[in-house]
C-alpha atoms as a PDB file:
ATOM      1  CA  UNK A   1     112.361  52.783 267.353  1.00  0.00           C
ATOM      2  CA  UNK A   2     109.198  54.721 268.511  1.00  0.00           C
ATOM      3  CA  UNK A   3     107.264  53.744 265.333  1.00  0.00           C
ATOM      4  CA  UNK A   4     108.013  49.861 266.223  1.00  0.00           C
ATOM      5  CA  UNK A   5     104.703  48.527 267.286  1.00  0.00           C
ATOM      6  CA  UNK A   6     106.720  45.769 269.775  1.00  0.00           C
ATOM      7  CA  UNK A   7     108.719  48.435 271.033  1.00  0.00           C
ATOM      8  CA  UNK A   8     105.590  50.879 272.443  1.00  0.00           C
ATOM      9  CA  UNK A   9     103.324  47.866 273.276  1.00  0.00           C
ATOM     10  CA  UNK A  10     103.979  48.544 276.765  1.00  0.00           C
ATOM     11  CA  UNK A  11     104.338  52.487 276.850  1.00  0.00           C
ATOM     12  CA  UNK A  12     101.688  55.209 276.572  1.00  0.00           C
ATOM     13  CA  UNK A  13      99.198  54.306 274.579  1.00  0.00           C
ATOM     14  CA  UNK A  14     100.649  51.409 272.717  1.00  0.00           C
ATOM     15  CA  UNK A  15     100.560  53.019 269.426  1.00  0.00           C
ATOM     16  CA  UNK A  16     103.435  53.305 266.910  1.00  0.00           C
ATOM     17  CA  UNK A  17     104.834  57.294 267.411  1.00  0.00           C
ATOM     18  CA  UNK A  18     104.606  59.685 264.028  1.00  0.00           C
ATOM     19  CA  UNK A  19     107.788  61.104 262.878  1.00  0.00           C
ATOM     20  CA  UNK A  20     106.236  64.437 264.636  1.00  0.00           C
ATOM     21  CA  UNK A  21     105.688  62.623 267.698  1.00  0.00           C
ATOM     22  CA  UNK A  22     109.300  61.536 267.458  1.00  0.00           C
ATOM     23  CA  UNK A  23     110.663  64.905 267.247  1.00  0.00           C
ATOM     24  CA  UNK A  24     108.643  66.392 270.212  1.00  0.00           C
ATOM     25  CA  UNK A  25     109.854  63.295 272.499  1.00  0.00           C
ATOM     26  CA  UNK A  26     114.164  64.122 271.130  1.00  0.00           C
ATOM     27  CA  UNK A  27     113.409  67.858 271.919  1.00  0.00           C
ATOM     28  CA  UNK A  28     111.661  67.405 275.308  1.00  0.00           C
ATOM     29  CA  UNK A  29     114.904  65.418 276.429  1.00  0.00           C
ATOM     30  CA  UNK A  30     117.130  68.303 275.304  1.00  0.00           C
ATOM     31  CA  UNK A  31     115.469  70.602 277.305  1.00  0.00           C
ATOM     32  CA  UNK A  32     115.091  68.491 280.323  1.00  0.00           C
ATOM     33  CA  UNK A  33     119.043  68.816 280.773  1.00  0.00           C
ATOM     34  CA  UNK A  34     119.041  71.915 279.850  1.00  0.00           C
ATOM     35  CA  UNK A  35     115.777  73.387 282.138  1.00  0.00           C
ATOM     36  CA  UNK A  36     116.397  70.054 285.056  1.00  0.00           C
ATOM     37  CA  UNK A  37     120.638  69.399 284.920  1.00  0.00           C
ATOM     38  CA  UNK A  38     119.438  65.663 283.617  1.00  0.00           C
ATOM     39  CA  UNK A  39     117.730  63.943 281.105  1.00  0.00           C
ATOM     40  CA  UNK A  40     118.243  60.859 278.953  1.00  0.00           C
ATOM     41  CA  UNK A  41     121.138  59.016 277.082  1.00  0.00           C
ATOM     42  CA  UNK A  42     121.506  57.252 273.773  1.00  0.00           C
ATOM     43  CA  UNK A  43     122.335  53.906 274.355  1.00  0.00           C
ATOM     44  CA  UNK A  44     124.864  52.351 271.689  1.00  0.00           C
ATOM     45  CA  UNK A  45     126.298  49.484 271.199  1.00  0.00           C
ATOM     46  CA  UNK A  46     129.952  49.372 272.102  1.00  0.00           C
ATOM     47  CA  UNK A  47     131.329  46.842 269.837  1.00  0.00           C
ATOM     48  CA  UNK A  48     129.682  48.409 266.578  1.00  0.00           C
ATOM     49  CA  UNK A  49     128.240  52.019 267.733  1.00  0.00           C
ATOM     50  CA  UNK A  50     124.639  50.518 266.622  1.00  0.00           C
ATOM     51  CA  UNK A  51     121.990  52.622 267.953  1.00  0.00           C
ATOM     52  CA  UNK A  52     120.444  50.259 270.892  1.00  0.00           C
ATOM     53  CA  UNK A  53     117.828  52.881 272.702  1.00  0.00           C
ATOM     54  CA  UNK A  54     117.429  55.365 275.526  1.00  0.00           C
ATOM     55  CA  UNK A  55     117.838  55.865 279.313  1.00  0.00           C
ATOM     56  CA  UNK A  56     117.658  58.227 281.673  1.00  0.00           C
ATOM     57  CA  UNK A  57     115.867  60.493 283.900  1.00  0.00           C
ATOM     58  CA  UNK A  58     112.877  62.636 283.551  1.00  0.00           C
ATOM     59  CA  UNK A  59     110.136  64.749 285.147  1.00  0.00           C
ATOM     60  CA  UNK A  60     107.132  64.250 282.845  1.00  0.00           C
ATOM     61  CA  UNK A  61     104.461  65.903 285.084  1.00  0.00           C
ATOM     62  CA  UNK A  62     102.152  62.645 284.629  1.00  0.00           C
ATOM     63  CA  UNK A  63      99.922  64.071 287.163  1.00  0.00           C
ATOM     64  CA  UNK A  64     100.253  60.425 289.019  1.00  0.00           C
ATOM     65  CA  UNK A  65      98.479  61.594 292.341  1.00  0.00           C
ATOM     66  CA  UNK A  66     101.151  59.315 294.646  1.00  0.00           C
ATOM     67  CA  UNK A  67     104.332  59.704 292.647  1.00  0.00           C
ATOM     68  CA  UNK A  68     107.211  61.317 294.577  1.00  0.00           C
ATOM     69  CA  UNK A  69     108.352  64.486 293.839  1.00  0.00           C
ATOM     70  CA  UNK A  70     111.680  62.711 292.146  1.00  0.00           C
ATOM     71  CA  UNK A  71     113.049  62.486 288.916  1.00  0.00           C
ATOM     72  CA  UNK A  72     111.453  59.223 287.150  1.00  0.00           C
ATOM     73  CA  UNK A  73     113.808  56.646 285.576  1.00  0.00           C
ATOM     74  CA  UNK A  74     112.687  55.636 282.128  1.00  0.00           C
ATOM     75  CA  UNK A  75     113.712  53.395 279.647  1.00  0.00           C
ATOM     76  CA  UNK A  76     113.294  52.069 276.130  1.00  0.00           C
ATOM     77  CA  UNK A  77     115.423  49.804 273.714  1.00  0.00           C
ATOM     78  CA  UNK A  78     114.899  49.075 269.646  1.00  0.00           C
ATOM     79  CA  UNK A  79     113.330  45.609 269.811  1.00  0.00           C
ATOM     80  CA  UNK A  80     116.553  44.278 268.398  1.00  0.00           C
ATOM     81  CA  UNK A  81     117.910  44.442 271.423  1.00  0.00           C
ATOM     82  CA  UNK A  82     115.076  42.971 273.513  1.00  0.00           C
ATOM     83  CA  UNK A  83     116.290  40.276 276.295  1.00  0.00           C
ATOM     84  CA  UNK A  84     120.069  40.741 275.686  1.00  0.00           C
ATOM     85  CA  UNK A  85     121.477  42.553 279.024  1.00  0.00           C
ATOM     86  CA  UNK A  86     121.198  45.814 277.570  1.00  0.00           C
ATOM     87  CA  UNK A  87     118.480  47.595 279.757  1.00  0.00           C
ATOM     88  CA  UNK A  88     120.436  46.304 282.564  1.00  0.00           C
ATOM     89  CA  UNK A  89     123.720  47.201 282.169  1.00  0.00           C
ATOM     90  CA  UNK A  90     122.735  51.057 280.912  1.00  0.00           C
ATOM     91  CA  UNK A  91     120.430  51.030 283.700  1.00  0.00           C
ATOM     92  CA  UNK A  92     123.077  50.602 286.414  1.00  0.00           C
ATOM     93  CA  UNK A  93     125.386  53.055 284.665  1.00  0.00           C
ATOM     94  CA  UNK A  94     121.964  55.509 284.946  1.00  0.00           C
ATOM     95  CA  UNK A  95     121.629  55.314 288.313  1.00  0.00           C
ATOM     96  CA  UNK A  96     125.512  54.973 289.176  1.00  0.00           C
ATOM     97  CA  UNK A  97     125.374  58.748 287.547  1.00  0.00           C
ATOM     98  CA  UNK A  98     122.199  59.541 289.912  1.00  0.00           C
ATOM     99  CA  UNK A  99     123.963  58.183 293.158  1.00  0.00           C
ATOM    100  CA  UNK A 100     126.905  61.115 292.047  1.00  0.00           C
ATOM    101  CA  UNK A 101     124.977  63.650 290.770  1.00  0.00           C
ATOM    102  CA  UNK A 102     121.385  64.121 292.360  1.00  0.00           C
ATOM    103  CA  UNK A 103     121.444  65.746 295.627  1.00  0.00           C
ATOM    104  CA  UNK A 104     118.848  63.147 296.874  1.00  0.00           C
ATOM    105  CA  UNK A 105     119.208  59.898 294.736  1.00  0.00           C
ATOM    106  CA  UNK A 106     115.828  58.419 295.533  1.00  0.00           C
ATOM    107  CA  UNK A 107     113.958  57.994 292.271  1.00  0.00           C
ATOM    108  CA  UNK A 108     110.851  55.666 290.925  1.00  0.00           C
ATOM    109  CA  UNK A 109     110.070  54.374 288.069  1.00  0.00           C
ATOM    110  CA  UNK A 110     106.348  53.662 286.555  1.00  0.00           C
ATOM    111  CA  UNK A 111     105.954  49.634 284.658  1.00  0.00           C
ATOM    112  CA  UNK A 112     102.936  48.406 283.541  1.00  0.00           C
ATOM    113  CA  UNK A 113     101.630  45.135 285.557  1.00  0.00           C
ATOM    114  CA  UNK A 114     102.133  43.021 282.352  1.00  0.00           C
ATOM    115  CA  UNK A 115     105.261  43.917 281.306  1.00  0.00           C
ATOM    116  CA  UNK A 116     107.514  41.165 283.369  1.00  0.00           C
ATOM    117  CA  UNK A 117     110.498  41.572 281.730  1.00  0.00           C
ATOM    118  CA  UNK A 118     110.703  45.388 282.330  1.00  0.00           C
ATOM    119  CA  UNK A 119     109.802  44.395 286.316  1.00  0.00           C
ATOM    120  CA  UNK A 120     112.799  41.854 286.557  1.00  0.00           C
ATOM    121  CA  UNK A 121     115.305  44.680 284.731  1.00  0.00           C
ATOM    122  CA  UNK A 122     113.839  47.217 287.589  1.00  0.00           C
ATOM    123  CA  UNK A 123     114.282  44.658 290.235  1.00  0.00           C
ATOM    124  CA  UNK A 124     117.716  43.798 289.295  1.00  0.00           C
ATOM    125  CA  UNK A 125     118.718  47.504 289.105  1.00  0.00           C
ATOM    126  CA  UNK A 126     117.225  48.004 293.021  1.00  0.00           C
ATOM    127  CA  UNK A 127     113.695  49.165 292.338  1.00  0.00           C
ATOM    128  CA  UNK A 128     111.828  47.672 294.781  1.00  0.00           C
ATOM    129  CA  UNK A 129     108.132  48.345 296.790  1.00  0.00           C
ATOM    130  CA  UNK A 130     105.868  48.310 293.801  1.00  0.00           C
ATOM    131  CA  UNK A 131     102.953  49.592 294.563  1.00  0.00           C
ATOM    132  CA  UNK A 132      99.580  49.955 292.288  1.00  0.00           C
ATOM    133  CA  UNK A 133      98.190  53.525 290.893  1.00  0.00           C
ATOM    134  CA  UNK A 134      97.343  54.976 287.781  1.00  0.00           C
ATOM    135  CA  UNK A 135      98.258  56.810 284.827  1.00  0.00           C
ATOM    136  CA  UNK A 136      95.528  58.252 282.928  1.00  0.00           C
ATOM    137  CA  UNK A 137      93.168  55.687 282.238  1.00  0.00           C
ATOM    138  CA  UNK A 138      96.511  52.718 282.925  1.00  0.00           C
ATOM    139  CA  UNK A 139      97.135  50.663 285.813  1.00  0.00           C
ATOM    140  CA  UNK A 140     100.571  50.955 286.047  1.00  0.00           C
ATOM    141  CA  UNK A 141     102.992  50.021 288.888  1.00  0.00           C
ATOM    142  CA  UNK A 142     105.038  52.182 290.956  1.00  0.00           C
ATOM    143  CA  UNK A 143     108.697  51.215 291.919  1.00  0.00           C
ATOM    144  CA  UNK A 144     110.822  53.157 294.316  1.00  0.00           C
ATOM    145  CA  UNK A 145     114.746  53.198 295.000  1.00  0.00           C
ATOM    146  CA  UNK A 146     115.876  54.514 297.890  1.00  0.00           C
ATOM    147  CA  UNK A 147     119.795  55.775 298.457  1.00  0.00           C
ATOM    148  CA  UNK A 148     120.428  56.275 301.824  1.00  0.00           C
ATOM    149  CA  UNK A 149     123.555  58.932 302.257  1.00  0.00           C
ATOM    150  CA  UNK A 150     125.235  58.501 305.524  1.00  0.00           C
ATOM    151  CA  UNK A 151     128.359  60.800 305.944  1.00  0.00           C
ATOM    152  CA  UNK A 152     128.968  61.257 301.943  1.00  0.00           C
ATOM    153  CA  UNK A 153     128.848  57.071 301.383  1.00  0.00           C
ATOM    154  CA  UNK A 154     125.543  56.475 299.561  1.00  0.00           C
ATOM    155  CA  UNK A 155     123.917  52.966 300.930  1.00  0.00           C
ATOM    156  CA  UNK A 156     121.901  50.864 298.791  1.00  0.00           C
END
């Protein structure tokens, strides 16, 4: 999926991973849960098990100079599954988990400006207050949710 020039078009540098690359990025989300208590999931598809992609929660140290000190929702889904309801559904189940498990819910996520169909799934999913900054040499925009915990309900 990371070698799939439509998939990364959007993310990092926009260039297909190497199978070393690939490695680095599975072993950097096992030790998130293990170092952080979170990390990402495998997405599959429940009818036939098919491998669909990857969501979760991370804290990548991007060095973004206005990015709260939260964990940062990512996503990323083989282009197979592009436009299908995917992203949208595991992304709810993502942040169901956050509402139970994080201590303070709020998270963000990053989206590049041009990427509209990645800004309608973060929308949908209650990502809201975009705001512009940059990553590396990227615009890139800056989504917030906010969770609101008033006497153990969380609020959206």
């Amino acid at each position: 999926m990371w070698a799939d020039p439509e998939v990364i078009r959007f993310i990092g540098t926009g260039k297909p991973h190497s199978p070393q690359q690939c490695w680095s990025r599975l072993t950097g989300y096992v030790g998130h849960w293990m170092l952080k208590g979170y990390g990402m999931w495998a997405v599959e598809e429940r009818a036939t098990g098919h491998y669909v992609g990857e969501v979760g929660f991370a804290d990548f140290k991007r060095g973004i100079a206005d990015a709260p000190d939260r964990p940062e929702l990512g996503w990323v889904l083989a282009s197979a599954f592009h436009g299908k309801g995917y992203a949208t559904e595991a992304l709810r189940a993502a942040t169901a988990w956050a509402d139970a498990n994080f201590q303070e819910p709020d998270t963000f996520c990053i989206i590049r400006p041009d990427h509209q169909a990645s800004i309608r799934v973060a929308e949908k999913i209650g990502y809201g207050s975009p705001r512009s900054t940059r990553y590396g040499e990227d615009a890139v925009l800056l989504f917030t949710r906010h969770v609101l915990c008033e006497r153990g309900s969380l609020i959206r």
